[in-house]
Each structure stands twice: as C-alpha cells, then as structure tokens.
N, C-alpha and C. Protein backbone atom coordinates (compact mmCIF):
# COMPACT_ATOMS: atom_id res chain seq x y z
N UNK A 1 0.86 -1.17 0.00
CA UNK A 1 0.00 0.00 0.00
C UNK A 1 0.91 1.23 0.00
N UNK A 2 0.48 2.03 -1.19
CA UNK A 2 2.05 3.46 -0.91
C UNK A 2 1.63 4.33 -0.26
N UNK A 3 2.94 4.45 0.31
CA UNK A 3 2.31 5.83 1.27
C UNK A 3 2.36 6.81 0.95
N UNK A 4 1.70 7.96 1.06
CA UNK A 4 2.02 9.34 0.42
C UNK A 4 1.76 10.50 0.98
N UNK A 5 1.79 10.22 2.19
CA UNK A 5 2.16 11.17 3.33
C UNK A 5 2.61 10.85 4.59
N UNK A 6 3.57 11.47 5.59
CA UNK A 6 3.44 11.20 6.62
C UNK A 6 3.77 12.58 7.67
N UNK A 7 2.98 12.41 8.87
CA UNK A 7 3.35 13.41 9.67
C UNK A 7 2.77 13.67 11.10
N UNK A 8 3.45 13.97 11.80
CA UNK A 8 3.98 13.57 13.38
C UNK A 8 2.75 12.54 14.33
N UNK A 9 3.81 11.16 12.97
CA UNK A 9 3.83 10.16 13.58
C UNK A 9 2.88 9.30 12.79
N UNK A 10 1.94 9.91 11.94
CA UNK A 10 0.94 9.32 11.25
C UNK A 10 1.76 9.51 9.81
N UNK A 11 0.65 8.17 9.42
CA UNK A 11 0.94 7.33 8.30
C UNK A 11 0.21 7.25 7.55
N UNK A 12 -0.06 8.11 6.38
CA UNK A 12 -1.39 8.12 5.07
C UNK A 12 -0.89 7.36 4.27
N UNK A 13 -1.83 6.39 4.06
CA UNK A 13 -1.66 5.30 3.09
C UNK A 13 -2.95 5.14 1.70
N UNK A 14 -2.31 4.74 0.85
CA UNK A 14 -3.65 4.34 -0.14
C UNK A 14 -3.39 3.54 -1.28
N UNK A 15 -4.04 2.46 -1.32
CA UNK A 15 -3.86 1.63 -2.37
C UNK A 15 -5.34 1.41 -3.64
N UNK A 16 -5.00 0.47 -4.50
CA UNK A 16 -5.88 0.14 -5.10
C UNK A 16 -6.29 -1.43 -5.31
N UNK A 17 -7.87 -1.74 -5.12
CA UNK A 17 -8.37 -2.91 -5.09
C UNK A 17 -7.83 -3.38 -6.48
N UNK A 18 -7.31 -4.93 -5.99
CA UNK A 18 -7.24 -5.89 -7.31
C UNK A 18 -8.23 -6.30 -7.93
N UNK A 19 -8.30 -6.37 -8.70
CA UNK A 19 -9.73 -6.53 -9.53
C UNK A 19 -11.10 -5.31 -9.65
N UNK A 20 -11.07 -4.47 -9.16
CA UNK A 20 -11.62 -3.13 -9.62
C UNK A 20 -11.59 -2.55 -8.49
N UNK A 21 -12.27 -0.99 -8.56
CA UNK A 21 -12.19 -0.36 -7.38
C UNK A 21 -12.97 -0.08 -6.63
N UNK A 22 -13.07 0.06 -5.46
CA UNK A 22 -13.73 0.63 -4.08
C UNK A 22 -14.50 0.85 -4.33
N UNK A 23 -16.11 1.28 -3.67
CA UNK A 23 -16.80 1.56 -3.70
C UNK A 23 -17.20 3.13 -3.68
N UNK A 24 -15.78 3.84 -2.32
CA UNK A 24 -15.98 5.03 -2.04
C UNK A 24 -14.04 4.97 -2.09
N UNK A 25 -14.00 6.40 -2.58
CA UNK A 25 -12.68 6.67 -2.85
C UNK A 25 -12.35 7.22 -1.49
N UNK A 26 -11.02 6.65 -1.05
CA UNK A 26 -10.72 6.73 0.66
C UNK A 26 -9.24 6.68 0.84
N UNK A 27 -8.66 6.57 1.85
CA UNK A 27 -7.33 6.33 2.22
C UNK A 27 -7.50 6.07 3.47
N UNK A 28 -6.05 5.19 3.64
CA UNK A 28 -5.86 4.99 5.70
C UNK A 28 -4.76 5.61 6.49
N UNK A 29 -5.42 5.92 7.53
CA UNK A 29 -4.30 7.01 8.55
C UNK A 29 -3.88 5.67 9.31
N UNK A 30 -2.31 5.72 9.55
CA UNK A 30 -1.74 5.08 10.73
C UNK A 30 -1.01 5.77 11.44
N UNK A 31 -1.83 5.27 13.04
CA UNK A 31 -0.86 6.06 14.14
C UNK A 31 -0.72 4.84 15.55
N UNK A 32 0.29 4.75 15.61
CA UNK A 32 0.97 3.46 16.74
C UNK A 32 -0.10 2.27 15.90
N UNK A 33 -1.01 1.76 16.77
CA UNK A 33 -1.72 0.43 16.60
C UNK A 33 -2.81 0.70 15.71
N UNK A 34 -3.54 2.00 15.69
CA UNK A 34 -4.55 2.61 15.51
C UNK A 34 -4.38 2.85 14.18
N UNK A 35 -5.46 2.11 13.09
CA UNK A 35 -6.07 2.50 11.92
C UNK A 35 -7.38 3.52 11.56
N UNK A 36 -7.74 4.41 11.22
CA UNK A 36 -8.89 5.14 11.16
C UNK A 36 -8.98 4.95 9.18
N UNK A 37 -9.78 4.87 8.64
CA UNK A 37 -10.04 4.61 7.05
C UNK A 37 -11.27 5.45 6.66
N UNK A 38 -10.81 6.79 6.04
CA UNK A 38 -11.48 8.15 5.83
C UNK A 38 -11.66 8.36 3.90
N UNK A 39 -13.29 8.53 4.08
CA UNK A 39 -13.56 8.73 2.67
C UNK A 39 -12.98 10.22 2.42
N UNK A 40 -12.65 10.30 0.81
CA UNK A 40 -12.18 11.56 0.52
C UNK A 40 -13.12 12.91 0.36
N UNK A 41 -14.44 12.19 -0.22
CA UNK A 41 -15.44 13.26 -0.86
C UNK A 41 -16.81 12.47 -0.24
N UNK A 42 -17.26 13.32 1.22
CA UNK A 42 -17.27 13.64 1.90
C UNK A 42 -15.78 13.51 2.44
N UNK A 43 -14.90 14.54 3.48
CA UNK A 43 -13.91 13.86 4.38
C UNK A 43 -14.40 13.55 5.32
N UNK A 44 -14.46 12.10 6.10
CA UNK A 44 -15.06 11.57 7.05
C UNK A 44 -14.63 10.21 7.35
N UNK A 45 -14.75 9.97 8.78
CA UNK A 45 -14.64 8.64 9.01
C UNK A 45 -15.21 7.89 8.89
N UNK A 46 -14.88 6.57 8.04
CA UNK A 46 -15.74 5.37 7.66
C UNK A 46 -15.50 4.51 8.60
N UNK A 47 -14.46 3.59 8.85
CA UNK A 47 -14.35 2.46 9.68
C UNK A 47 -12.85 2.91 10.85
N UNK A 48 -12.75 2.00 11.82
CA UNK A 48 -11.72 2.20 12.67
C UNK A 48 -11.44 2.98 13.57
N UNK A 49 -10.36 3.73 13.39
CA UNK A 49 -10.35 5.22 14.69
C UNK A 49 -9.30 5.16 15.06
N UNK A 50 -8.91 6.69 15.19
CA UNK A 50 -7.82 7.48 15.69
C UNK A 50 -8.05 8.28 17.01
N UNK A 51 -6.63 8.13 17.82
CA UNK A 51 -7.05 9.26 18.82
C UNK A 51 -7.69 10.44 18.46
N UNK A 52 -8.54 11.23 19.45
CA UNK A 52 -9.12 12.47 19.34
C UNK A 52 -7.90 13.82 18.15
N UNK A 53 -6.74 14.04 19.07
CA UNK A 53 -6.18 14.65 18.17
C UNK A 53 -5.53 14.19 16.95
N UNK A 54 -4.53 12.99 16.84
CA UNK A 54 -4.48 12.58 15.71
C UNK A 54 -5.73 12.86 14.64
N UNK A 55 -6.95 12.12 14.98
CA UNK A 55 -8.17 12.11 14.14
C UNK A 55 -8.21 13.75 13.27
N UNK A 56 -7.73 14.69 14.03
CA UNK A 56 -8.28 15.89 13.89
C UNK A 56 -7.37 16.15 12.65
N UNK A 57 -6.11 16.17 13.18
CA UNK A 57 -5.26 16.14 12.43
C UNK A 57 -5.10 15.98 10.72
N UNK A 58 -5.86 14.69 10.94
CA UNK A 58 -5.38 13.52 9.49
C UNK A 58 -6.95 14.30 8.69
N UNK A 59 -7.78 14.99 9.29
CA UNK A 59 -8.86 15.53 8.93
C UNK A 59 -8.56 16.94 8.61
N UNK A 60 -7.93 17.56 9.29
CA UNK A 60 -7.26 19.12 8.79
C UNK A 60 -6.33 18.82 7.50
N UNK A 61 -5.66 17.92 7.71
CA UNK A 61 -4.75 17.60 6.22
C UNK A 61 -5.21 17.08 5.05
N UNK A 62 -6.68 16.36 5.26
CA UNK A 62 -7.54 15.84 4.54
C UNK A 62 -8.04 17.21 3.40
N UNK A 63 -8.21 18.14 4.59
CA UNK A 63 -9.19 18.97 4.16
C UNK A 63 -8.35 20.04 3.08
N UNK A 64 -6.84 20.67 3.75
CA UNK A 64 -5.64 21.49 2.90
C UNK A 64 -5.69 20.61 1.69
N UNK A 65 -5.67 19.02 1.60
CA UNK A 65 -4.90 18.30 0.59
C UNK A 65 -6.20 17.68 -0.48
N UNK A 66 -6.88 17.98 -0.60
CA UNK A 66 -8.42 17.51 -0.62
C UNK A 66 -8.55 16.94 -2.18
N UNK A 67 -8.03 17.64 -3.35
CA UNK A 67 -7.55 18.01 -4.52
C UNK A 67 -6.56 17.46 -4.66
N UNK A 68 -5.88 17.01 -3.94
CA UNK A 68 -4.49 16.16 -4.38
C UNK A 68 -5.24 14.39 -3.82
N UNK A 69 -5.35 14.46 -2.91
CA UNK A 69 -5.83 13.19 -2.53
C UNK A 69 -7.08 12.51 -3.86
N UNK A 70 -8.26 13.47 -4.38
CA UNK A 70 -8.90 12.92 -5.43
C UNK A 70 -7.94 12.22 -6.84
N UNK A 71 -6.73 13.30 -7.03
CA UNK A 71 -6.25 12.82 -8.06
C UNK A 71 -5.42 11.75 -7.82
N UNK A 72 -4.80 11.66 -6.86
CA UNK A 72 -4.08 10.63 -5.88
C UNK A 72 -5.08 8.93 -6.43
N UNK A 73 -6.21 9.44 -5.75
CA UNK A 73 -6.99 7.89 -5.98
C UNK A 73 -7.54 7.46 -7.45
N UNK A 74 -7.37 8.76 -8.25
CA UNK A 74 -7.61 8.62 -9.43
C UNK A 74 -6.91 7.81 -10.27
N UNK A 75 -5.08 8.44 -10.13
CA UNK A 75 -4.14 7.46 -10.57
C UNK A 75 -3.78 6.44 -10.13
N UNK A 76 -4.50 5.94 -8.90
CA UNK A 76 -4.25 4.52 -8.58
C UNK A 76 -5.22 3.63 -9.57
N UNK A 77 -6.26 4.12 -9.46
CA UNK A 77 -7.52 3.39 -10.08
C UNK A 77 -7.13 3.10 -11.64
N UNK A 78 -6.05 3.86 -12.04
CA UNK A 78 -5.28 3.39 -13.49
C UNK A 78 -4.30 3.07 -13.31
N UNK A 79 -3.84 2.48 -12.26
CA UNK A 79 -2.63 1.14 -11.94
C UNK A 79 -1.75 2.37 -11.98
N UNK A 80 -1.28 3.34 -12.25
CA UNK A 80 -0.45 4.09 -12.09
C UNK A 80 0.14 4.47 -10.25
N UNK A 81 1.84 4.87 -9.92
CA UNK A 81 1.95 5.77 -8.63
C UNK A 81 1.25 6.56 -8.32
N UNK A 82 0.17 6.83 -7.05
CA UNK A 82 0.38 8.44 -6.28
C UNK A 82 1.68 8.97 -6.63
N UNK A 83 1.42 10.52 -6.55
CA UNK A 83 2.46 11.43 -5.59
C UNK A 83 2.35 11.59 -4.38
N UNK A 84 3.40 11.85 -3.83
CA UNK A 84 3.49 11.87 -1.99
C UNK A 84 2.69 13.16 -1.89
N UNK A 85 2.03 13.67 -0.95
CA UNK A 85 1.70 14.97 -0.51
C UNK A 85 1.95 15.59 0.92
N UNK A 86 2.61 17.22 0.32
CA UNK A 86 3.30 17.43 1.32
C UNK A 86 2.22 17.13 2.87
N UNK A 87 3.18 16.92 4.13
CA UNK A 87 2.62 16.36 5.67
C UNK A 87 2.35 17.73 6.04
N UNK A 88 1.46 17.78 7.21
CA UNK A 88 1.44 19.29 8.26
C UNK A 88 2.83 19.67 8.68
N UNK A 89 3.00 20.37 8.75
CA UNK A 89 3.82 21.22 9.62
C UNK A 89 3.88 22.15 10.71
C-alpha cells in the first residue's frame, strides 16, 4: 500500500483494489496500533479510529490536501503511482 504522506507520527496510506475499485474513494491514517479509514469526498470517518487529536489532524490535512488526494486515488484506479503529498507542519 504506498504511502504518500506522513506526519507527526501518522501514516497516510492508499492503495488500489485488485480486480476493480472501491466503492468510495478513501485512504488509511496510521498512528501506533490505531487504523482510522477516511472517505475523501465527503472527508469523514468510515471504519476504525484514531485518537481524538491525531483524528483531527489527518482531517485538517484531509481537508488542505483535498484536490491532491482525489487525483491521488484517481491514478491509482489506473494502476499508475500516487504522488506523496506534502505532511502538516
């Protein structure tokens, strides 16, 4: 699964289903043990969970990166790399 962001401490990940794609275009935040798996368009949490601030976090960056993340899942969905996108700072 490539990653294409990371930042303090979290881990944005996103891949593409073998054999066609997703239902809802999404990505996954990792932080320590904790998976949270957030649709792009709505940004929102679908399954899992992040601490309170992490959560907030991976949702503020959701929201700056919003436009990169659509095209992000776009070029997966044609077997092609993401680009990384820049982390918070």
């Amino acid at each position: 699964m490539p990653e294409i962001s990371r930042f303090f401490g979290i881990v944005i990940r996103m891949f593409v289903e073998v054999g066609g794609p997703h239902h809802t275009p999404h990505f996954h935040a990792y932080y320590q043990d904790e998976v949270g798996i957030f649709a792009i368009d709505p940004i929102e949490l679908l399954a899992g969970g992040l601490p309170r601030r992490q959560r907030r976090l991976v949702e503020a960056w959701a929201e700056l990166h919003h436009a990169e993340l659509k095209d992000d899942w776009s070029t997966l969905q044609e077997g092609r790399s993401p680009k990384p996108i820049e982390p918070l700072r």
